[in-house]
N, C-alpha and C. Protein backbone atom coordinates (compact mmCIF):
# COMPACT_ATOMS: atom_id res chain seq x y z
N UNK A 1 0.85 -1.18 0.00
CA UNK A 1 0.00 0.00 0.00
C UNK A 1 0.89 1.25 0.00
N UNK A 2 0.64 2.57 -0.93
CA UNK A 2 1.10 3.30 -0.52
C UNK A 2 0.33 4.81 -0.37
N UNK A 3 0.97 5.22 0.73
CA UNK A 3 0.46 6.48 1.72
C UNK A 3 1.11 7.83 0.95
N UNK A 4 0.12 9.03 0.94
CA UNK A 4 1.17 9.86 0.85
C UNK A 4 0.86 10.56 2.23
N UNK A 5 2.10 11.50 2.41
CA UNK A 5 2.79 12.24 3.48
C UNK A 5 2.49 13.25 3.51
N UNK A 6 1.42 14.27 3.84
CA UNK A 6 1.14 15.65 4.04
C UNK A 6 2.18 16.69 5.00
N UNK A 7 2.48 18.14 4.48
CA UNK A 7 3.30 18.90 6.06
C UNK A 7 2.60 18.60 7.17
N UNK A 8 0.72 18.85 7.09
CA UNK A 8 0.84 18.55 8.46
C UNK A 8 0.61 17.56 9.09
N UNK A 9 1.11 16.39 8.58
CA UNK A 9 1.55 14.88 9.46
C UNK A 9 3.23 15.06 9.68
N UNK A 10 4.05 15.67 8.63
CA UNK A 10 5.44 15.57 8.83
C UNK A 10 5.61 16.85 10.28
N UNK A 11 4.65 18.45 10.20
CA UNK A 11 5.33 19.23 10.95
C UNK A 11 5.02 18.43 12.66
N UNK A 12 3.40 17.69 12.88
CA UNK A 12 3.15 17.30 13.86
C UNK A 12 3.69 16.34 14.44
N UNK A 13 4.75 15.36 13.43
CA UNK A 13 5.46 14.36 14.22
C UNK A 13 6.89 15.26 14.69
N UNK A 14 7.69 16.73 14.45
CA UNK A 14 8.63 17.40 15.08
C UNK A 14 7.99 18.44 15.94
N UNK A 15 6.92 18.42 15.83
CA UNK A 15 6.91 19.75 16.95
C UNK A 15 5.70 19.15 17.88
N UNK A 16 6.30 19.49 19.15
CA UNK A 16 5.76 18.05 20.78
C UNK A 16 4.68 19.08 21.00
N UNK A 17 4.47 20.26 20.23
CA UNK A 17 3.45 21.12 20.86
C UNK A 17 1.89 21.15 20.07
N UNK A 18 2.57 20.44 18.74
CA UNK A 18 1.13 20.48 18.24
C UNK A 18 0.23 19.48 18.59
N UNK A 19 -0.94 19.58 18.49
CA UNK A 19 -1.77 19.44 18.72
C UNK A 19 -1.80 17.70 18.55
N UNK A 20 -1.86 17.47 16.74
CA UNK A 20 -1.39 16.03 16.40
C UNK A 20 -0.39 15.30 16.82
N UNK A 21 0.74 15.85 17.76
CA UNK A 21 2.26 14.94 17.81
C UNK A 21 1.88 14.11 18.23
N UNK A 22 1.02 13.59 19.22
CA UNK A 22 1.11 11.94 19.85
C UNK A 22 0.37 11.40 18.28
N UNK A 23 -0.43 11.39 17.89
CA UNK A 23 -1.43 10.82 16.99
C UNK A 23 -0.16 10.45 15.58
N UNK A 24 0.45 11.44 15.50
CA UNK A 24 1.08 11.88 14.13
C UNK A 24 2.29 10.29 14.76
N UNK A 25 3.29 10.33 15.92
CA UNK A 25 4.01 9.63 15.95
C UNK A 25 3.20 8.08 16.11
N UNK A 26 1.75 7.55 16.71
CA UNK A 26 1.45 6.52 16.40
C UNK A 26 1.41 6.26 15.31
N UNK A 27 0.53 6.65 14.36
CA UNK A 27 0.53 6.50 13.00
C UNK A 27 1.54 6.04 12.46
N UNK A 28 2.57 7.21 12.01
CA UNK A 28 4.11 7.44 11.50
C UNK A 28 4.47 5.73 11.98
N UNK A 29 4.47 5.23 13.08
CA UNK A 29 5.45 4.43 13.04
C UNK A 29 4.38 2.89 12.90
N UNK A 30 2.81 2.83 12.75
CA UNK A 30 2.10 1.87 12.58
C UNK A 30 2.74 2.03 10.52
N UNK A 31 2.69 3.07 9.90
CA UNK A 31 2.50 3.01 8.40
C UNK A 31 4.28 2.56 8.50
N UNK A 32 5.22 2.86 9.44
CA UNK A 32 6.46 2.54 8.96
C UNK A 32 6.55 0.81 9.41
N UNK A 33 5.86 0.24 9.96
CA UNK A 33 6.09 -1.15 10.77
C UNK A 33 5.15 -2.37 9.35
N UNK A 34 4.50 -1.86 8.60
CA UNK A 34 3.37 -1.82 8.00
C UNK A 34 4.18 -2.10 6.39
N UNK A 35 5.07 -1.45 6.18
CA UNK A 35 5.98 -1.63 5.22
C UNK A 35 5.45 -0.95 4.19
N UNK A 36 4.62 0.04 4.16
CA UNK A 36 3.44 1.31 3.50
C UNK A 36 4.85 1.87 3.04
N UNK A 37 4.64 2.13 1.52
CA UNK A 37 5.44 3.19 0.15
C UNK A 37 5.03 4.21 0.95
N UNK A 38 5.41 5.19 1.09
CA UNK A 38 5.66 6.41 2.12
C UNK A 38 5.57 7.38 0.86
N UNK A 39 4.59 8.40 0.18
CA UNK A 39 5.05 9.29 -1.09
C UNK A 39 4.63 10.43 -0.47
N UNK A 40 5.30 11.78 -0.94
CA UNK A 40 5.36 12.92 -0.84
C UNK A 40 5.86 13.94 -1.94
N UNK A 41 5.30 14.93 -2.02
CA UNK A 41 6.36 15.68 -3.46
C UNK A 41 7.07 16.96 -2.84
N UNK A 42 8.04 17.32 -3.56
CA UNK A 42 8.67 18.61 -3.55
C UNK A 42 8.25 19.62 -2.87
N UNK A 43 6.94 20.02 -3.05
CA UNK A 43 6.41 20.91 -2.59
C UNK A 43 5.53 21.04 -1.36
N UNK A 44 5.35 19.84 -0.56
CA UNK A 44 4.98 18.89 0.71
C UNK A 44 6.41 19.42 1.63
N UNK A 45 7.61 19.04 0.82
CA UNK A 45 8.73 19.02 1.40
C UNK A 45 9.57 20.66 1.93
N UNK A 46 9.21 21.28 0.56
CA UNK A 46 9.16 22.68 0.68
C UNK A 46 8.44 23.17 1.45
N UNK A 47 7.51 23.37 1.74
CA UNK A 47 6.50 23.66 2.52
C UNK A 47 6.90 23.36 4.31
N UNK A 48 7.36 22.16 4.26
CA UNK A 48 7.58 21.47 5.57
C UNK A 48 8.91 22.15 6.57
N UNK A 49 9.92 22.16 5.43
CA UNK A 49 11.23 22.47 5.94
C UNK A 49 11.26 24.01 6.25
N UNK A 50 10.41 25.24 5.13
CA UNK A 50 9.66 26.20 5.60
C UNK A 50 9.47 26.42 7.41
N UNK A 51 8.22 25.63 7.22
CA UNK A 51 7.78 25.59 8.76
C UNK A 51 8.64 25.29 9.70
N UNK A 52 9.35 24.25 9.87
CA UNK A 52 10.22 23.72 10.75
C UNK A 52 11.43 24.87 11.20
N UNK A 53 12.00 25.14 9.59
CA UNK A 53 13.12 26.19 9.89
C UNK A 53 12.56 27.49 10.94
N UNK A 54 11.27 27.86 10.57
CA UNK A 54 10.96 29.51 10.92
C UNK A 54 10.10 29.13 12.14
N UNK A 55 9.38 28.10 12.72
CA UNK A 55 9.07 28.00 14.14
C UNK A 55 9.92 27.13 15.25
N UNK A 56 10.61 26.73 14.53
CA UNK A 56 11.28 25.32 15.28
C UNK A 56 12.90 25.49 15.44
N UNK A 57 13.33 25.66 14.14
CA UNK A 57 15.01 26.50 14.05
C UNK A 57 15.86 25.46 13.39
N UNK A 58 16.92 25.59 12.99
CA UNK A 58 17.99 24.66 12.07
C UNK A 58 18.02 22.85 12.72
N UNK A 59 17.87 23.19 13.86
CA UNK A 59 17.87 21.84 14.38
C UNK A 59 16.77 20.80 14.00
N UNK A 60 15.45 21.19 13.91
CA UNK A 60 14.25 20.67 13.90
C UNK A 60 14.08 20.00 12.22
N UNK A 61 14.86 21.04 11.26
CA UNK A 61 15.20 20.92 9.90
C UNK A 61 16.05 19.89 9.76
N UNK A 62 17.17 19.73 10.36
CA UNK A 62 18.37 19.23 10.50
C UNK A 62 17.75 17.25 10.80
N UNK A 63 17.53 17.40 12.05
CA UNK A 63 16.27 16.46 12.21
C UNK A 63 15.48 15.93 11.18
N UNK A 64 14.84 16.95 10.69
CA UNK A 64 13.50 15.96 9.71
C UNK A 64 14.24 15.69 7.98
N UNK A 65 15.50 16.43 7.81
CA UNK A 65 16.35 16.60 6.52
C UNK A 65 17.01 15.15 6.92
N UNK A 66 17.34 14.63 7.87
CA UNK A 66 18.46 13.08 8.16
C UNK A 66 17.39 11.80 8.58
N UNK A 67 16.18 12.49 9.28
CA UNK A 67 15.41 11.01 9.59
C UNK A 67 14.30 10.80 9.15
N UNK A 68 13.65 11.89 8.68
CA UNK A 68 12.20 11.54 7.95
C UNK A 68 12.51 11.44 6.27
N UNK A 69 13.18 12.32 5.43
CA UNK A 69 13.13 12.49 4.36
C UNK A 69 13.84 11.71 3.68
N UNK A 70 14.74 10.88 4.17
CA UNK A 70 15.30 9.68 3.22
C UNK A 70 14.04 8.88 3.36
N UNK A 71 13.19 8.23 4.17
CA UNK A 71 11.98 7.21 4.32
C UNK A 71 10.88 7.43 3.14
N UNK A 72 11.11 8.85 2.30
CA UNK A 72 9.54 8.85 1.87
C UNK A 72 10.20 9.01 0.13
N UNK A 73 9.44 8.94 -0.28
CA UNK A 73 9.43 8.98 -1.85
C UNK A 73 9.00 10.12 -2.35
N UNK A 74 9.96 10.85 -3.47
CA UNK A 74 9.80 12.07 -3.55
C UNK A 74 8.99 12.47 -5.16
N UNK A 75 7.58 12.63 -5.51
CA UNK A 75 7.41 12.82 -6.68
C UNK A 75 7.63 14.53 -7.62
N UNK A 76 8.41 14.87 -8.11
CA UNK A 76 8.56 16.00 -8.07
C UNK A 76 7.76 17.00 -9.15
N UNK A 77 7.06 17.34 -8.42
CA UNK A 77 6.05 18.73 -9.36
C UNK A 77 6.70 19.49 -10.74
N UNK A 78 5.55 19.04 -12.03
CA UNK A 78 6.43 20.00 -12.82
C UNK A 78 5.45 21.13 -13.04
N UNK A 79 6.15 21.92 -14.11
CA UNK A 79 5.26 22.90 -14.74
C UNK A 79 4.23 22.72 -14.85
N UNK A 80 3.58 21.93 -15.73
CA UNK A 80 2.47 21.60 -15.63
C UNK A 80 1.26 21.38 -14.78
N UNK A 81 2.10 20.38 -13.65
CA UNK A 81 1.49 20.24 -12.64
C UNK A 81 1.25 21.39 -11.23
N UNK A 82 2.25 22.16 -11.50
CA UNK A 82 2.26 23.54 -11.17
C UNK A 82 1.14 24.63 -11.51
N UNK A 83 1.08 24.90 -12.74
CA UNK A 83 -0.10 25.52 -13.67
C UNK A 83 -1.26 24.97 -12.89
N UNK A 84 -1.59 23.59 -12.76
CA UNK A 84 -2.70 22.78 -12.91
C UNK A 84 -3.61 23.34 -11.12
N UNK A 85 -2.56 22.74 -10.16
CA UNK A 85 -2.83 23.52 -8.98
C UNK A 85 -2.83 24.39 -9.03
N UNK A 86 -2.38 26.03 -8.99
CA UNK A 86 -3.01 26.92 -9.38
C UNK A 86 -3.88 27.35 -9.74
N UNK A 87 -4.49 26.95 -10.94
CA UNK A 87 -5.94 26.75 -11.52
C UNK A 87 -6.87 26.29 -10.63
N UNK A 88 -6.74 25.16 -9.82
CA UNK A 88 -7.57 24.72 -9.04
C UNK A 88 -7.90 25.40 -7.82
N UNK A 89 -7.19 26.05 -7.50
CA UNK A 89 -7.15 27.02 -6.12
C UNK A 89 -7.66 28.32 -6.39
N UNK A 90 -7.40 28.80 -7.74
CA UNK A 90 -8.23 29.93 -8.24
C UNK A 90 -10.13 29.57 -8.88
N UNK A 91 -10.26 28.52 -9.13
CA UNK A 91 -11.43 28.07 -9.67
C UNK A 91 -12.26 27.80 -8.43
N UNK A 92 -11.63 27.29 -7.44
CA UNK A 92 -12.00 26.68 -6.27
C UNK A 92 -12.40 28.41 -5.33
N UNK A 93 -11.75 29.48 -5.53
CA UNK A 93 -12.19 30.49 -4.72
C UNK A 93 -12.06 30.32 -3.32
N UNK A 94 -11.21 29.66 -2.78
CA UNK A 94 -11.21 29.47 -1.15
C UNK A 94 -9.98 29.90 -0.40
N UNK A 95 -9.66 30.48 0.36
CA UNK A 95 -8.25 31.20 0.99
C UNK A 95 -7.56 29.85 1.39
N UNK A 96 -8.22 29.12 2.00
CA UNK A 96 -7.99 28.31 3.07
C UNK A 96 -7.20 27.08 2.73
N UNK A 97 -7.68 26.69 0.71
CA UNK A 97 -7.46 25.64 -0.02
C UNK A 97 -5.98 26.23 -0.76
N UNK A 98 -4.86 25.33 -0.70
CA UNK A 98 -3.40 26.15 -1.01
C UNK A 98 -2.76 25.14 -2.05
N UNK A 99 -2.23 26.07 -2.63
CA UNK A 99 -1.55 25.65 -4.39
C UNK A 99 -0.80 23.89 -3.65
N UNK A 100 0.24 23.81 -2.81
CA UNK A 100 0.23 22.66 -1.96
C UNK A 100 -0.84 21.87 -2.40
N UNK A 101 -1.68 22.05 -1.16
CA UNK A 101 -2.71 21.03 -1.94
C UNK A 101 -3.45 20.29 -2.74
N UNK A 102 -3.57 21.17 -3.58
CA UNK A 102 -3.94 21.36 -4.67
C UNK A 102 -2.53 20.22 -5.62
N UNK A 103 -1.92 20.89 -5.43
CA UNK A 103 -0.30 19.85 -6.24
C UNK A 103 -0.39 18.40 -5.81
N UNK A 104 -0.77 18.30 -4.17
CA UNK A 104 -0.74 16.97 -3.83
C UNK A 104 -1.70 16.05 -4.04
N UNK A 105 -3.13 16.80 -4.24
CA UNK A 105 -4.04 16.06 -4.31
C UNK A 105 -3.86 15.40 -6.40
N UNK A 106 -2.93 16.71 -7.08
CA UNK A 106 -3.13 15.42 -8.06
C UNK A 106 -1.80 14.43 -8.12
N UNK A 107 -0.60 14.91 -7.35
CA UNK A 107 0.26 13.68 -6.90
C UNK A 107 -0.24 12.29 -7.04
N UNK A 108 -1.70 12.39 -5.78
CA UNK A 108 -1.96 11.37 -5.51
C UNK A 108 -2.88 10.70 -6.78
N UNK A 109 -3.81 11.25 -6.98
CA UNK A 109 -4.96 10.88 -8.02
C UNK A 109 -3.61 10.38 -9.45
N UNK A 110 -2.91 10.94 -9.83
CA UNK A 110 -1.69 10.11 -10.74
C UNK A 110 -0.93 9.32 -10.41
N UNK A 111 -0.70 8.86 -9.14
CA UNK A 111 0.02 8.25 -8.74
C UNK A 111 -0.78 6.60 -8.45
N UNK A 112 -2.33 7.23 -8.41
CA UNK A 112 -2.80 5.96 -8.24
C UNK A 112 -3.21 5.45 -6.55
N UNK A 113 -2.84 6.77 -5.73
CA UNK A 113 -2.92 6.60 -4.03
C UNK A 113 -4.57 7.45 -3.64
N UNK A 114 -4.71 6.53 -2.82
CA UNK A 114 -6.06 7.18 -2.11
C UNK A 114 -6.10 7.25 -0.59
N UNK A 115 -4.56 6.94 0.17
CA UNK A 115 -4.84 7.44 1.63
C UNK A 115 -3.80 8.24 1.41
N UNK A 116 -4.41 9.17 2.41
CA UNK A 116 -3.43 10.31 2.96
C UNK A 116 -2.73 10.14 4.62
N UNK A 117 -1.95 10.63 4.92
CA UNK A 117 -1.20 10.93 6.43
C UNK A 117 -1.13 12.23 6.33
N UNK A 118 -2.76 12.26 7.21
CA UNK A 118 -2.78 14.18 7.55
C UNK A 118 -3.37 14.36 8.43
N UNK A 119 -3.59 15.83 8.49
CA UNK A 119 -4.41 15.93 9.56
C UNK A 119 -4.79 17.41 8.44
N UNK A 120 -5.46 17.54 7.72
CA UNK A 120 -5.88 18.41 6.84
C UNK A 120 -7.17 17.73 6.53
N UNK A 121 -8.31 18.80 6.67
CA UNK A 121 -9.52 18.13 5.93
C UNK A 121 -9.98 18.39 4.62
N UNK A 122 -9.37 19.04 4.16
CA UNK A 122 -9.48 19.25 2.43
C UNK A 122 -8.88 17.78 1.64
N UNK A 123 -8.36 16.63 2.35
CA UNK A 123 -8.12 15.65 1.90
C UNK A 123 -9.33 14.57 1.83
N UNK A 124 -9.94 14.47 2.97
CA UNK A 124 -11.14 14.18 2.72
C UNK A 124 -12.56 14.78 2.21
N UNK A 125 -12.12 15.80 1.74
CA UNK A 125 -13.27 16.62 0.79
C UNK A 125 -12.96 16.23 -0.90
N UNK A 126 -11.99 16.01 -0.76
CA UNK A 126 -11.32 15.43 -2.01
C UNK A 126 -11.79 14.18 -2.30
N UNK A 127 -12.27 13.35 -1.50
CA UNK A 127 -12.64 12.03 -1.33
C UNK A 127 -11.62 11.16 -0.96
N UNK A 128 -10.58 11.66 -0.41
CA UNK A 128 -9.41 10.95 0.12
C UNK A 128 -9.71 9.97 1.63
N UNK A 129 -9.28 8.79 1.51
CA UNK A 129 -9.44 8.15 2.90
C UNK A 129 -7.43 8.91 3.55
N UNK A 130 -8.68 8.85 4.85
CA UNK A 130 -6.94 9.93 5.55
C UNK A 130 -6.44 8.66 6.88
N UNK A 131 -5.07 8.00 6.89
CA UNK A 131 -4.46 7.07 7.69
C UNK A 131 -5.12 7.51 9.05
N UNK A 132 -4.97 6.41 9.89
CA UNK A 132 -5.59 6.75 11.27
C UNK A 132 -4.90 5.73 12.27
């Protein structure tokens, strides 16, 4: 089976304050024991190391750059697929719904994956089943 990896399953398994960290580290290590294809793209990753660096600091980066990001599979966003989210986030009219998402949700739909590791509910508005 394979899972993809949302920021906010990756930021809630480094930071002990959010809300998800206990939930995020059961999971994380039921989908790693589980032998679950682990996928994520570029811009999941971008997004992540973002966050980590500017609330958390070089260490927290440092951390999720040596122990999480070799584990997951990286599909990398092109132009196209760039354009495509965009479009969807402007058609869609919603602040809340982000080019991210938008990129990942067709990650997944091309990739052929239908669970997510999140804690985002625009994944299941998508019709995504979300890991638990």
């Amino acid at each position: 089976m394979t899972v993809f990896v949302d920021t906010s399953a990756l930021y809630a398994m480094l930071d002990r304050q959010d809300g998800n960290h206990d939930s995020a580290h059961a999971i994380w290590r039921r989908l790693l024991a589980s032998g679950a294809a682990l996928l994520t793209n570029n811009y999941v990753l971008l997004e992540t190391c973002a966050l980590l660096q500017n609330r958390l600091g070089v260490a927290a980066l440092r951390a999720f750059q040596q122990d999480a990001v070799p584990l997951l599979s990286v599909d990398w966003i092109s132009a196209g697929r760039h354009h495509g989210a965009v479009e969807a986030v402007l058609a869609a009219q919603r602040r809340k719904l982000s080019v991210v998402d938008c990129a990942s949700f067709q990650t997944m739909r091309e990739n052929g994956v239908d669970v997510a590791f999140c804690f985002d509910e625009h994944f299941r508005e998508q019709g995504f089943t979300v890991a638990e």
